[in-house]
C-alpha atoms as a PDB file:
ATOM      1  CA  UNK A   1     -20.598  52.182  -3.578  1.00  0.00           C
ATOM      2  CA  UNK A   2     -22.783  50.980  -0.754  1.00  0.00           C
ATOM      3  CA  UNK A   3     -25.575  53.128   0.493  1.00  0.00           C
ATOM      4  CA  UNK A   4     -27.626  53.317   3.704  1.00  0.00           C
ATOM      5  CA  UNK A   5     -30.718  51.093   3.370  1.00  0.00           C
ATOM      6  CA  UNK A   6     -28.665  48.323   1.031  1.00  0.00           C
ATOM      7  CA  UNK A   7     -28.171  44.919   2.099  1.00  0.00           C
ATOM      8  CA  UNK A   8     -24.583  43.985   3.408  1.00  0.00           C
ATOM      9  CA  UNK A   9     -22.568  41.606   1.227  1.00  0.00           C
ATOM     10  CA  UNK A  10     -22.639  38.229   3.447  1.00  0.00           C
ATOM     11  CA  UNK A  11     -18.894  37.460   4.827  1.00  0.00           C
ATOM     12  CA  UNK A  12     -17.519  34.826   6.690  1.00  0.00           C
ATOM     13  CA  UNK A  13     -13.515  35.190   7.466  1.00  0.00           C
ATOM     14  CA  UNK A  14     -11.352  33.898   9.742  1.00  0.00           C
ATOM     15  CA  UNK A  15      -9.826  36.942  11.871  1.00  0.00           C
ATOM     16  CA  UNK A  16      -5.384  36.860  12.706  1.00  0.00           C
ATOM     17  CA  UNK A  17      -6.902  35.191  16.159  1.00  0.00           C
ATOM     18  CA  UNK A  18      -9.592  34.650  17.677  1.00  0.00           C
ATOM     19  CA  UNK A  19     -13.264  33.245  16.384  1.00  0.00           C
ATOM     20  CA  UNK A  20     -14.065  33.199  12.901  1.00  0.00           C
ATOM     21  CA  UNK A  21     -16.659  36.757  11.848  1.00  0.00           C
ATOM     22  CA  UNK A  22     -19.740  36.874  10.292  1.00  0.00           C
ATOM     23  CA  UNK A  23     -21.169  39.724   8.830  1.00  0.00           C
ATOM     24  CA  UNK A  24     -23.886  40.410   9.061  1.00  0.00           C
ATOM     25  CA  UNK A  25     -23.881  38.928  12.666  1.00  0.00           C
ATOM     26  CA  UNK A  26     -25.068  35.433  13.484  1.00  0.00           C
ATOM     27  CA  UNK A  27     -26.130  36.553  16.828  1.00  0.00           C
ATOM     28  CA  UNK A  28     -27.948  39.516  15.739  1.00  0.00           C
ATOM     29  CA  UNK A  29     -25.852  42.257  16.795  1.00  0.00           C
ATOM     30  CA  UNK A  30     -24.865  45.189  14.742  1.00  0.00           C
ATOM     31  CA  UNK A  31     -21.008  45.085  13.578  1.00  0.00           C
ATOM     32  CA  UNK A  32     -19.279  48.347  12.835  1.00  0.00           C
ATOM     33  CA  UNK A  33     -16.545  47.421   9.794  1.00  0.00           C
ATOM     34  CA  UNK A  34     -13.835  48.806   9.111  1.00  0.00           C
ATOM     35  CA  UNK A  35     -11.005  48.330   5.809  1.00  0.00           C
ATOM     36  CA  UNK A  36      -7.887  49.643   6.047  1.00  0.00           C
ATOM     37  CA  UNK A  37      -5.147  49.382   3.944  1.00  0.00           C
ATOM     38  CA  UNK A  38      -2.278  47.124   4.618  1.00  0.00           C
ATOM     39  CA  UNK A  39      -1.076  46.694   7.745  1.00  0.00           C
ATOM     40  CA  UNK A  40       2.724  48.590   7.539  1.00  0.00           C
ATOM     41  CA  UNK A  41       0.837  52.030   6.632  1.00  0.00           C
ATOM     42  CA  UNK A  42       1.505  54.976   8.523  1.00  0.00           C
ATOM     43  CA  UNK A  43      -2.229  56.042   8.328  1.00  0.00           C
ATOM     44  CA  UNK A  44      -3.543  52.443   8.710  1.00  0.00           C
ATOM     45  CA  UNK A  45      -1.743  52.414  12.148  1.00  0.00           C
ATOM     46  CA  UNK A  46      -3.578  55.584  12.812  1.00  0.00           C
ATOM     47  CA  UNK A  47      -6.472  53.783  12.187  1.00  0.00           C
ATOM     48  CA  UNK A  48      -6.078  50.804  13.892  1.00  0.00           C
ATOM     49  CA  UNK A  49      -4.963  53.072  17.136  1.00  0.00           C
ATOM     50  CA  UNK A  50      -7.961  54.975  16.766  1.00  0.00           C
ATOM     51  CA  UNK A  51     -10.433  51.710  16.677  1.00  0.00           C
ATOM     52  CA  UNK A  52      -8.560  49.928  19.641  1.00  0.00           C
ATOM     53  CA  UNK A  53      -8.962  53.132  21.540  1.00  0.00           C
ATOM     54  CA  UNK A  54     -12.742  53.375  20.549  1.00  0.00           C
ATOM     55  CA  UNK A  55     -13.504  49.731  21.261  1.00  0.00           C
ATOM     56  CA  UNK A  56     -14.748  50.210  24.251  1.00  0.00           C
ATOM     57  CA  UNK A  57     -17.513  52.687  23.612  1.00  0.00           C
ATOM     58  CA  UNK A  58     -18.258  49.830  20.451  1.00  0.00           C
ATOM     59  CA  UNK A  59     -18.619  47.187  22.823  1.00  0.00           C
ATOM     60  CA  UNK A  60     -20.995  49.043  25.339  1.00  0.00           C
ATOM     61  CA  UNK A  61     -23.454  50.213  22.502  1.00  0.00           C
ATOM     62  CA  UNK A  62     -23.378  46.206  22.038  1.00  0.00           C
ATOM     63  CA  UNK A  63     -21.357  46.751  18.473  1.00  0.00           C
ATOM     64  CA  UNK A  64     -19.276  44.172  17.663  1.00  0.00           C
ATOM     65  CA  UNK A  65     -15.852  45.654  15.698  1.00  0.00           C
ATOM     66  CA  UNK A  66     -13.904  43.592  13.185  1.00  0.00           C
ATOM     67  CA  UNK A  67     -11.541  44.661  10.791  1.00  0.00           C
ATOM     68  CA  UNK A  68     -10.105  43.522   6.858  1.00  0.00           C
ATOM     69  CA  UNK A  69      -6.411  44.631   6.104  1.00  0.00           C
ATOM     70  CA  UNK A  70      -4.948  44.224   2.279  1.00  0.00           C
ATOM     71  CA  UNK A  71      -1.901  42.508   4.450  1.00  0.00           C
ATOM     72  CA  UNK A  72      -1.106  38.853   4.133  1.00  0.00           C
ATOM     73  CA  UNK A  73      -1.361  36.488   7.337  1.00  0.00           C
ATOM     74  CA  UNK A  74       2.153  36.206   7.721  1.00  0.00           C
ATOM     75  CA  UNK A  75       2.729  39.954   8.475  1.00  0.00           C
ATOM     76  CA  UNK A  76      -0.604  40.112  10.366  1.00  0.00           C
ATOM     77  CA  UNK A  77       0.496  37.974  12.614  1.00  0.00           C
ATOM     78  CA  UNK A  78       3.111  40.004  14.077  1.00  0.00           C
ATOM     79  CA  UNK A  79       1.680  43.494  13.648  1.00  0.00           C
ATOM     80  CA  UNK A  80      -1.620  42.695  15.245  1.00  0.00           C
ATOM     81  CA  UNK A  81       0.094  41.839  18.617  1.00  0.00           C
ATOM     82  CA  UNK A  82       2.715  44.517  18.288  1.00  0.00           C
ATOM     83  CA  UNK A  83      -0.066  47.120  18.067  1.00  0.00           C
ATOM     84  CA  UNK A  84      -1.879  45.433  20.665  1.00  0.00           C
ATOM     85  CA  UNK A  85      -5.156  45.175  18.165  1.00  0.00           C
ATOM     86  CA  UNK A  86      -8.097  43.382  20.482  1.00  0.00           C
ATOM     87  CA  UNK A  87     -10.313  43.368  17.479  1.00  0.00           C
ATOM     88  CA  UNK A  88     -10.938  40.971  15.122  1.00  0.00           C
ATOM     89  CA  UNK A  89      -8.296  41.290  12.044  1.00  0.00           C
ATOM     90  CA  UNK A  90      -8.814  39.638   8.819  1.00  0.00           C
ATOM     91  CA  UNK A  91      -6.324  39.574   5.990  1.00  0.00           C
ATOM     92  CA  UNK A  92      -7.472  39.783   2.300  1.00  0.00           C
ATOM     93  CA  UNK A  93      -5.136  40.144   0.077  1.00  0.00           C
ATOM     94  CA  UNK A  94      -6.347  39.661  -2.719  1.00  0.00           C
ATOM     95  CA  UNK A  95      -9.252  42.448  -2.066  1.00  0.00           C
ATOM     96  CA  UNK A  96     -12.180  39.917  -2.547  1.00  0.00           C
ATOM     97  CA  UNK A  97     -13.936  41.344   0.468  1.00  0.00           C
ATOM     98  CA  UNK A  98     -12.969  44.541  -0.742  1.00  0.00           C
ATOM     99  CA  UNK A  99     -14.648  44.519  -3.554  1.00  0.00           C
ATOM    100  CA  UNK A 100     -17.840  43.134  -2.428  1.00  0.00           C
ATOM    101  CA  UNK A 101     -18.010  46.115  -0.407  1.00  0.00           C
ATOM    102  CA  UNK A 102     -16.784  48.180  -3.730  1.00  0.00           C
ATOM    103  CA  UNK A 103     -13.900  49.790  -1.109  1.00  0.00           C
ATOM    104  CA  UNK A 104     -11.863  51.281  -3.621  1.00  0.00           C
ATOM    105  CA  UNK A 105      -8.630  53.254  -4.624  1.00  0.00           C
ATOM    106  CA  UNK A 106      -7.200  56.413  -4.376  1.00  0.00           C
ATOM    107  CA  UNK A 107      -7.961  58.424  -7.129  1.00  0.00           C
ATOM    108  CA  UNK A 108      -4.612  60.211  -8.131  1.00  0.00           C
ATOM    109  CA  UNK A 109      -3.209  63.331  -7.009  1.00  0.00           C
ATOM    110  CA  UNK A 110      -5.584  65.682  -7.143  1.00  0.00           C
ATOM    111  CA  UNK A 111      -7.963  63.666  -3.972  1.00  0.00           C
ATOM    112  CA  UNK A 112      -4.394  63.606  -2.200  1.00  0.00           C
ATOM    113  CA  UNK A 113      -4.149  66.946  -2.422  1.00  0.00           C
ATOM    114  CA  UNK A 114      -7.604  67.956  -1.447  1.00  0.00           C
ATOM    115  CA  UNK A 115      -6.951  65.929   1.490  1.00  0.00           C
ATOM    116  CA  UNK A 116      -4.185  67.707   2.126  1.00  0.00           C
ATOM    117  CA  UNK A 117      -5.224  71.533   2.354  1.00  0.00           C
ATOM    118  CA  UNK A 118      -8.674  69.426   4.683  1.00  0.00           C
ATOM    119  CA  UNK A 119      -6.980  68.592   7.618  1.00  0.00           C
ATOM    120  CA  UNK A 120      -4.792  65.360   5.519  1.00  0.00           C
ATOM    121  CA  UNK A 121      -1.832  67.383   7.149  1.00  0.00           C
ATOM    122  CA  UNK A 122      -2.280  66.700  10.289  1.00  0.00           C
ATOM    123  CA  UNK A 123      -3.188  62.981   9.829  1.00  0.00           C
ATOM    124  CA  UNK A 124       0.434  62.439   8.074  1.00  0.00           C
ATOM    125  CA  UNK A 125       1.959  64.029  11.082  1.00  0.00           C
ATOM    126  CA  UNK A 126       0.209  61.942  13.697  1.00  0.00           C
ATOM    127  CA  UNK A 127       0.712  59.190  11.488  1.00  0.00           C
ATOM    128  CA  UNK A 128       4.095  59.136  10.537  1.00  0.00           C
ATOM    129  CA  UNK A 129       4.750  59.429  14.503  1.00  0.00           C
ATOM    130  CA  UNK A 130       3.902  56.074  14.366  1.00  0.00           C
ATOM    131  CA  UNK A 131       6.347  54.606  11.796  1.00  0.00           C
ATOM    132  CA  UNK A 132       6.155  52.588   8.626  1.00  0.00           C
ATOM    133  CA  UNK A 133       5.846  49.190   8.567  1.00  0.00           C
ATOM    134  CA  UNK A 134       6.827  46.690   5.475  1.00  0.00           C
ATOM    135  CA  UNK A 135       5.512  47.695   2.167  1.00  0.00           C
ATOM    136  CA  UNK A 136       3.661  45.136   1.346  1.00  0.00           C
ATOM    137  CA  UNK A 137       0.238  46.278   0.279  1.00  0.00           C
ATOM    138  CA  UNK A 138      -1.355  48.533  -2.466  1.00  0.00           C
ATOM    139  CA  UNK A 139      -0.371  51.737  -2.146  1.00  0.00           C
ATOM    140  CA  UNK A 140      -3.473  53.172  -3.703  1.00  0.00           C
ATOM    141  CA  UNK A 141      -5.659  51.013  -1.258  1.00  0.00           C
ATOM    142  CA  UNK A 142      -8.344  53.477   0.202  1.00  0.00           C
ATOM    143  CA  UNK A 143     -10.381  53.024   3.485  1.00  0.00           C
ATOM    144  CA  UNK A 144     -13.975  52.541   4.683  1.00  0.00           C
ATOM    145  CA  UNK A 145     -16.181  51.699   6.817  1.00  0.00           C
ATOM    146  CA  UNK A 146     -20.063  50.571   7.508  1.00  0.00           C
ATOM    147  CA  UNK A 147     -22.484  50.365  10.606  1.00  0.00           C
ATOM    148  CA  UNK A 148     -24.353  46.968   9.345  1.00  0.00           C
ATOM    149  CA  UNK A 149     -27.377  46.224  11.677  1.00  0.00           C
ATOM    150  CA  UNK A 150     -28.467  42.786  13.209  1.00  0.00           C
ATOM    151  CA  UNK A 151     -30.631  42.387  10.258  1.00  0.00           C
ATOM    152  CA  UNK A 152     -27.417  42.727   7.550  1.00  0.00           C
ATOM    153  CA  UNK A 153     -28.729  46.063   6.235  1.00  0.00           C
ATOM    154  CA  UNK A 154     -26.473  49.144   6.117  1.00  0.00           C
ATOM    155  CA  UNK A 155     -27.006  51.537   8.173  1.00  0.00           C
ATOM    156  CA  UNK A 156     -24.019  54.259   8.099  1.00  0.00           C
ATOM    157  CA  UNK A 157     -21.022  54.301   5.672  1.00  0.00           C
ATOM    158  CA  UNK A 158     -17.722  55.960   4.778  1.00  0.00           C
ATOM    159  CA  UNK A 159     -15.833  55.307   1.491  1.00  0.00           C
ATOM    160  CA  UNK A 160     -12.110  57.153   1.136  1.00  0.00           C
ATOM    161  CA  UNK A 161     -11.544  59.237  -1.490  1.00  0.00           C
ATOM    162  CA  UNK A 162      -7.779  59.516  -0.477  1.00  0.00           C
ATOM    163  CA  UNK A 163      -4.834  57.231   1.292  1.00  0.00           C
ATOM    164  CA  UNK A 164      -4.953  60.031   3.556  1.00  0.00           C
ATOM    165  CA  UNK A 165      -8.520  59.916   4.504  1.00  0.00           C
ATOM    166  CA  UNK A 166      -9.578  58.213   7.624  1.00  0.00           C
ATOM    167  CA  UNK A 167     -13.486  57.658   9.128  1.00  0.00           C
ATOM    168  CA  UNK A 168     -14.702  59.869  12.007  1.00  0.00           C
ATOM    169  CA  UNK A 169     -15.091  57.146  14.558  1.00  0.00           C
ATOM    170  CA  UNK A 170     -16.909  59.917  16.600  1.00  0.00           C
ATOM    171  CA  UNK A 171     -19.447  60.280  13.562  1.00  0.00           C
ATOM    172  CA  UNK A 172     -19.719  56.306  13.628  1.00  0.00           C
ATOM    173  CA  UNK A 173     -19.962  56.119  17.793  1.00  0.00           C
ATOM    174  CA  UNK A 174     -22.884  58.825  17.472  1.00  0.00           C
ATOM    175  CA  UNK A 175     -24.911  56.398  15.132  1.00  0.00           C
ATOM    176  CA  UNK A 176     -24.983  53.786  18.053  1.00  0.00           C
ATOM    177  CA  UNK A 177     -24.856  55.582  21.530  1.00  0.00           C
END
């Protein structure tokens, strides 16, 4: 895993629309990251909802958001409309990003569970109340996400220990307001 103080991988993708993202920033600014898993996930959608609403606060702390789904671009490039995502979205597929950021996978029941009986309840309720999508990802995909300052070093993360788990934005927002 990454830690606070470690360099950020250097990544260059080209988002679903929209202008292609650096990280760390070519202008300078700080870019909060986020992985989800693929784009027809229950929880993912949760995720996504939860950045779009957030974006806002991003953009006034001068925090530029972008996003990497396990989904494909063919599937991206109707769900990122149909959930109204303003963000940058990048598809990787193949996890290559995901790996350079060692983002890894859920680690069997007993993490699910945990997540569970910690409030993982309560995100499968909100979640599923937002439907499922086409299977079309890894199941075991986990989440994270990084603050990355200007300079490309880390300066806040969040690794997944579950399919359940999702980042406190709030946490993140506090880092950078």
């Amino acid at each position: 895993m990454l830690e606070v103080g470690a360099q950020s991988p250097v990544v260059s993708a080209q988002p679903v629309f929209g202008h292609e993202v650096e990280v760390p920033d070519s202008s300078g600014r700080p870019v909060a990251l986020f992985f989800l898993r693929y784009l027809g996930s229950s929880v993912c959608r949760l995720q996504m909802a939860a950045i779009q609403t957030s974006l806002g606060r991003f953009e006034l702390a001068g925090v530029r958001v972008a996003a990497f789904t396990r989904s494909g671009l063919r599937i991206a490039r109707d769900q990122v409309p149909r959930f109204h995502v303003l963000y940058p979205m990048c598809c990787d597929p193949e996890g290559s990003v995901y790996r350079q950021f060692d983002v890894g996978r859920d680690r069997g029941f007993i993490h699910t569970a945990k997540s569970l009986f910690t409030g993982g309840g309560t995100t499968i309720r909100r979640a599923l109340s937002l439907g499922h999508g086409y299977f079309e990802g890894s199941e075991d995909q986990c989440s994270a996400a990084f603050l990355i300052d200007g300079d490309g070093k880390i300066f806040w993360t969040w690794y997944g220990q579950s399919v359940l788990d999702c980042p406190d934005i709030e946490d993140m927002l506090s880092q950078v307001e």
